[in-house]
N, C-alpha and C. Protein backbone atom coordinates (compact mmCIF):
# COMPACT_ATOMS: atom_id res chain seq x y z
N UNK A 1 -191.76 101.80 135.75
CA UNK A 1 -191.62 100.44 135.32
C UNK A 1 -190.92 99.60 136.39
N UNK A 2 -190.07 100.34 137.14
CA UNK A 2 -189.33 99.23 137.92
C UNK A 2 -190.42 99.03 139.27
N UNK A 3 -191.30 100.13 139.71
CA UNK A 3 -192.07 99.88 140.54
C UNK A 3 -193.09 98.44 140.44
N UNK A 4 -193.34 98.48 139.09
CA UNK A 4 -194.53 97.09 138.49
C UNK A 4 -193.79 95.82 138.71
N UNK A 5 -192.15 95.77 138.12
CA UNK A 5 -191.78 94.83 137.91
C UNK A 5 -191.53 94.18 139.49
N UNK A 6 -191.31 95.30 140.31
CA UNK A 6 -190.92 94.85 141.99
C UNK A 6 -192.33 94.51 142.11
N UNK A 7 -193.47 95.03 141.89
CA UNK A 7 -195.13 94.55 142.22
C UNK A 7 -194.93 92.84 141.93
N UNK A 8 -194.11 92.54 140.47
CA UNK A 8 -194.63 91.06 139.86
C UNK A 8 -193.60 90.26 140.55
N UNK A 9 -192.61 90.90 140.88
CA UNK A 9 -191.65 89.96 141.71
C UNK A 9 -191.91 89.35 142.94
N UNK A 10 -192.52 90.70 143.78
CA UNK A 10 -193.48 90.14 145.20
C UNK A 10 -194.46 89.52 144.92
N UNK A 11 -195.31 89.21 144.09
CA UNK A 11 -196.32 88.52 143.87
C UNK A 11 -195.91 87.31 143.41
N UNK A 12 -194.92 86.63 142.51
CA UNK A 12 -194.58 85.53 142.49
C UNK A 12 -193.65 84.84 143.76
N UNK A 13 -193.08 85.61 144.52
CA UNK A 13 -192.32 85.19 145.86
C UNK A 13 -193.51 84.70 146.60
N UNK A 14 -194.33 85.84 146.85
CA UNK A 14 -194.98 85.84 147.90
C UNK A 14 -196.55 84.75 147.83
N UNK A 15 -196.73 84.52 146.62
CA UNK A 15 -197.88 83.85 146.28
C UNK A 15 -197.61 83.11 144.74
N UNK A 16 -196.60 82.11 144.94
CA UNK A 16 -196.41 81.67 143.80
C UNK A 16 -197.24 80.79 143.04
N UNK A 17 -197.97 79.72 143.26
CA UNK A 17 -198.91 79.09 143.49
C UNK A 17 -200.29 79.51 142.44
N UNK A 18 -200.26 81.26 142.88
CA UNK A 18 -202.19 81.73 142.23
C UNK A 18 -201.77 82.05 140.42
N UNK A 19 -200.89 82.31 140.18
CA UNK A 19 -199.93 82.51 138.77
C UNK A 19 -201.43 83.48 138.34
N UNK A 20 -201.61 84.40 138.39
CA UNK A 20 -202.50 85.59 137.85
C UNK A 20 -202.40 87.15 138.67
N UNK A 21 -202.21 87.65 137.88
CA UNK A 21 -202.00 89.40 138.26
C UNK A 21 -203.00 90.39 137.54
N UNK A 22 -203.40 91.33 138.43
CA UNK A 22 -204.37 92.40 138.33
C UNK A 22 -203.56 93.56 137.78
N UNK A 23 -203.74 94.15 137.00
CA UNK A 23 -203.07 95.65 136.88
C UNK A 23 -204.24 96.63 137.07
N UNK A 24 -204.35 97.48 137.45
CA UNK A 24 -205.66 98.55 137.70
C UNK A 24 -204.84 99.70 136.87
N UNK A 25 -204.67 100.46 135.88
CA UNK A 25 -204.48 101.26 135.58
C UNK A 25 -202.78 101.54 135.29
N UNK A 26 -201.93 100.16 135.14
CA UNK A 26 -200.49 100.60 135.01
C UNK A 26 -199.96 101.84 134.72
N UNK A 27 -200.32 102.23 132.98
CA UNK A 27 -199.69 103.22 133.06
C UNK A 27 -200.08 104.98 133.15
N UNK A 28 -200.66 105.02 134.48
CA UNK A 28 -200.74 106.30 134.85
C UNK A 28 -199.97 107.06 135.24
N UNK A 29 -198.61 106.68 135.29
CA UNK A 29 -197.24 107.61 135.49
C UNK A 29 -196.60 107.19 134.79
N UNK A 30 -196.83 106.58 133.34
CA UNK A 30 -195.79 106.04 132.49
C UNK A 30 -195.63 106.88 131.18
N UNK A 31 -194.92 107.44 130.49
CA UNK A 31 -194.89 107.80 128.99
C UNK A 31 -194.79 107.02 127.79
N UNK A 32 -195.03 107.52 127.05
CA UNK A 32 -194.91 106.71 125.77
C UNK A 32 -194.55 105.64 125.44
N UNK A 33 -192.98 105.65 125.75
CA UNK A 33 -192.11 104.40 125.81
C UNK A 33 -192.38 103.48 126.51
N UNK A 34 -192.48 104.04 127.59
CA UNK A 34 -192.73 103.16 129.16
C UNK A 34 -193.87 102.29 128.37
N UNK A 35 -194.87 103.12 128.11
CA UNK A 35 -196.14 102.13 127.80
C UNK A 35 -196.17 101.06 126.88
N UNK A 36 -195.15 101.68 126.03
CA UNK A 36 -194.75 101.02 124.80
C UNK A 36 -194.17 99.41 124.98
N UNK A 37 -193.20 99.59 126.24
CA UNK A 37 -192.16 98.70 126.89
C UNK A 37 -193.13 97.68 127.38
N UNK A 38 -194.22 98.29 128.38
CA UNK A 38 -195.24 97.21 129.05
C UNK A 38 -195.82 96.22 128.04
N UNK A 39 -196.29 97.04 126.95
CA UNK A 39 -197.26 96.05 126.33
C UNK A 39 -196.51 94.85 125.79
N UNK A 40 -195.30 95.66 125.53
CA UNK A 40 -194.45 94.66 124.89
C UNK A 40 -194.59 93.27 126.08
N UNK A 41 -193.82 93.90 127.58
CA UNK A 41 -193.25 92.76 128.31
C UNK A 41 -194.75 91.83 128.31
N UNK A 42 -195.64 92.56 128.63
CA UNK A 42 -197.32 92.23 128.66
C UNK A 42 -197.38 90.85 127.54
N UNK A 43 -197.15 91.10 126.59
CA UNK A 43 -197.58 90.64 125.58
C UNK A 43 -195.99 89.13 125.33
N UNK A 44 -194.96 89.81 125.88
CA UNK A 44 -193.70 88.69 125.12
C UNK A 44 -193.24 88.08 126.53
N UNK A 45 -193.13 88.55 127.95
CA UNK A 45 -192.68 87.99 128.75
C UNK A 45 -193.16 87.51 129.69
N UNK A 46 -194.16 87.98 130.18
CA UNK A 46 -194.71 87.53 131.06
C UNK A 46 -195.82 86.43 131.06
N UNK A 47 -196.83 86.53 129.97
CA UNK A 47 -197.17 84.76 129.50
C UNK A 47 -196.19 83.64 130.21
N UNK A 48 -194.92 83.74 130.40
CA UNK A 48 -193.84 82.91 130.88
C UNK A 48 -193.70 82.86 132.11
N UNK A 49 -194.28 83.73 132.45
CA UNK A 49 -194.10 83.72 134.12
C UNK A 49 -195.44 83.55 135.10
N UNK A 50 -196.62 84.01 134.34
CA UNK A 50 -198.21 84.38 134.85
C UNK A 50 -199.11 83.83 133.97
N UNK A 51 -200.19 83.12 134.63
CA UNK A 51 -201.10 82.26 133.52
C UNK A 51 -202.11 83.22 133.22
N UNK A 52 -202.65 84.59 134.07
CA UNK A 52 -203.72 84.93 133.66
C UNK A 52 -203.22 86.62 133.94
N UNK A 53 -203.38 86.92 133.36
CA UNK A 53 -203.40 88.85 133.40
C UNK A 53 -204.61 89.99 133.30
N UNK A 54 -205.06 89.95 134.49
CA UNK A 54 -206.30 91.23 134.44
C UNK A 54 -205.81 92.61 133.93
N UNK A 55 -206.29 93.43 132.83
CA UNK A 55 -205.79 94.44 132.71
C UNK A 55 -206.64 95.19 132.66
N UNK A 56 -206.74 96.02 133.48
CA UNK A 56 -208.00 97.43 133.88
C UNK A 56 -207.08 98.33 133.18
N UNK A 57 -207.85 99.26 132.03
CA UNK A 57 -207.30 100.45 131.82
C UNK A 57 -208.26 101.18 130.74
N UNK A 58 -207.70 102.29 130.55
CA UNK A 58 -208.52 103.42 129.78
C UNK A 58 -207.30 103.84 128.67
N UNK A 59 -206.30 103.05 128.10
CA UNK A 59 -205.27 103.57 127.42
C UNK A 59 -205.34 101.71 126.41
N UNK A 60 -206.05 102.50 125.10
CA UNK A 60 -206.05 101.84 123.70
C UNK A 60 -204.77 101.68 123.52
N UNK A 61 -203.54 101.63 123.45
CA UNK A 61 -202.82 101.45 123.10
C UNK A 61 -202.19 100.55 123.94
N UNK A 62 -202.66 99.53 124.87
CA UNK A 62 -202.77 98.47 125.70
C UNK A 62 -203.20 96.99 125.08
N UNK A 63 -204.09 97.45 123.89
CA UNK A 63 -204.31 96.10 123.08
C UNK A 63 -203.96 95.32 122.84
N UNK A 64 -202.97 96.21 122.11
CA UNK A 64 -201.77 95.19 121.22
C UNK A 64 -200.88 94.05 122.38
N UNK A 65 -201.39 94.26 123.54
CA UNK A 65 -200.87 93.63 124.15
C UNK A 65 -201.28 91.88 124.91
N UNK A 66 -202.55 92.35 124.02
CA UNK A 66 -203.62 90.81 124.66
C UNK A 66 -203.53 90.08 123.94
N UNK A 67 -203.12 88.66 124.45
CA UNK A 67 -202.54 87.53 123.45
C UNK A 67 -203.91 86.32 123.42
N UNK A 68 -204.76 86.34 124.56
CA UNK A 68 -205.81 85.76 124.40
C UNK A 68 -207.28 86.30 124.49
N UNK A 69 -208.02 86.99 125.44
CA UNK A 69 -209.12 87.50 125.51
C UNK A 69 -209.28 88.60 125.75
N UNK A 70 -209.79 89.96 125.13
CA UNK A 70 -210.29 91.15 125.34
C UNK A 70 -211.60 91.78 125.28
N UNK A 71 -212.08 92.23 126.61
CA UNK A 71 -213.30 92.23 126.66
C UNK A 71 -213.52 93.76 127.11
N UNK A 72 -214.32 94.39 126.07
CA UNK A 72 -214.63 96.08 126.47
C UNK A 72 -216.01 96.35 127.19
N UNK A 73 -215.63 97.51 128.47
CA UNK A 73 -216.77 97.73 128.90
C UNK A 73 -216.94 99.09 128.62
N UNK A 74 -218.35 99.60 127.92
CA UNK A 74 -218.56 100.53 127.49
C UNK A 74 -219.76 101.06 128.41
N UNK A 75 -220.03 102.12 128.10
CA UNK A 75 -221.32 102.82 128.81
C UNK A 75 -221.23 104.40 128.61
N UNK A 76 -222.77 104.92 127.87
CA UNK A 76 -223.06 106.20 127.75
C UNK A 76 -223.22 107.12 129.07
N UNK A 77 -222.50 107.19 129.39
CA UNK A 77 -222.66 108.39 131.21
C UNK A 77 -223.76 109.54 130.77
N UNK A 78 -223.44 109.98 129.68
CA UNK A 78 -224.60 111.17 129.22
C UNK A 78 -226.17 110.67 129.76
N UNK A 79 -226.48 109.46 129.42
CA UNK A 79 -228.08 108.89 129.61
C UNK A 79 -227.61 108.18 131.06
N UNK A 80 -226.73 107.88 131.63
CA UNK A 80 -226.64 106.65 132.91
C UNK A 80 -226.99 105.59 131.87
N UNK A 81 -226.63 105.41 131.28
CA UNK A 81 -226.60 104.07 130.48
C UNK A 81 -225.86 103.21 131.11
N UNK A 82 -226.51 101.47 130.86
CA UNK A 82 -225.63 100.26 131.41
C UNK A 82 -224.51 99.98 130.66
N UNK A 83 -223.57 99.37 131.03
CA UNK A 83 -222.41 98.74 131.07
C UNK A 83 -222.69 97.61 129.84
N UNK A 84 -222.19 98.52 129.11
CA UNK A 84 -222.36 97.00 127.70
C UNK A 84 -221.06 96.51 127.95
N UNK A 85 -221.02 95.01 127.85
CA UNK A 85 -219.73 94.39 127.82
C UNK A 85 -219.39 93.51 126.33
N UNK A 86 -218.08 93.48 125.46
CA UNK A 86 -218.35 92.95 124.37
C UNK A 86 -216.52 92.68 124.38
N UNK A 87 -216.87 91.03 123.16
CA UNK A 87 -215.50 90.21 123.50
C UNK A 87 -215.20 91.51 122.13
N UNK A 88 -213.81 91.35 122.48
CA UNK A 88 -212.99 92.33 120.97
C UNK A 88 -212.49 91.37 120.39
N UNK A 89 -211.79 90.34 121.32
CA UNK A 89 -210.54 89.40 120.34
C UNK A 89 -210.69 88.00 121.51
N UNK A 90 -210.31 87.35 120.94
CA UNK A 90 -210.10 86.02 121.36
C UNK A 90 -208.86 85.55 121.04
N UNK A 91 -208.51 84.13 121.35
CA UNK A 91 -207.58 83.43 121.12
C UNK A 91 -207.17 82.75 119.87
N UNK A 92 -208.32 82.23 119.27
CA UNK A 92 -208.37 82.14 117.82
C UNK A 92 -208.11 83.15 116.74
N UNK A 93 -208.92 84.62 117.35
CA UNK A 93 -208.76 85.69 116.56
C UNK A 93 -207.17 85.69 116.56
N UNK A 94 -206.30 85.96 117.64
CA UNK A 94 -204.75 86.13 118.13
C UNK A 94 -203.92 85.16 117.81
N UNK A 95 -204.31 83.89 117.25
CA UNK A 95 -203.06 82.70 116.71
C UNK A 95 -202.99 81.95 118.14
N UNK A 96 -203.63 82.33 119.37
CA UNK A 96 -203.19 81.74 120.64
C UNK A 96 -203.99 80.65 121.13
N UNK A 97 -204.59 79.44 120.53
CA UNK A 97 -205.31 78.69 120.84
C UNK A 97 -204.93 76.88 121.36
């Protein structure tokens, strides 16, 4: 966690201006809590600091953390199936409009 938070600190020093952050996979060295902690800050603190938040991940329990748009990309690997993409939640759905 303190590694991410030094990630969001250099990114607002260093490029204050673009106010949007990428996460590719946060918590792949994080436990329970940790993850628990992110979604939270995800979801209660950082809206305050960042206008837009990309969140790449494979950990459902990341949801609860999207306050405006969530969009799933799915795909059957068994067949090479395409990339279905589908909204989950919106802003209206979330009270965030």
């Amino acid at each position: 966690m303190a590694i991410l938070a030094l990630r969001i600190a250099f990114s607002l020093a260093l490029a204050p201006t673009l106010s949007w952050l990428i996460l590719d996979e946060p918590t792949h060295n994080l436990d329970t809590n940790a993850t628990d902690e992110l979604a939270t800050a995800l979801r209660e603190k950082l809206p305050k600091l960042i206008k837009q938040i990309f969140l790449i991940t494979h950990e459902e329990r990341l949801e609860s953390a999207v306050t405006t748009y969530l969009y799933k990309l799915e795909r059957d690997k068994n067949v090479d199936g395409a990339t279905v993409v589908t909204m989950a939640t919106s802003p209206v759905e979330n009270g965030n409009y």
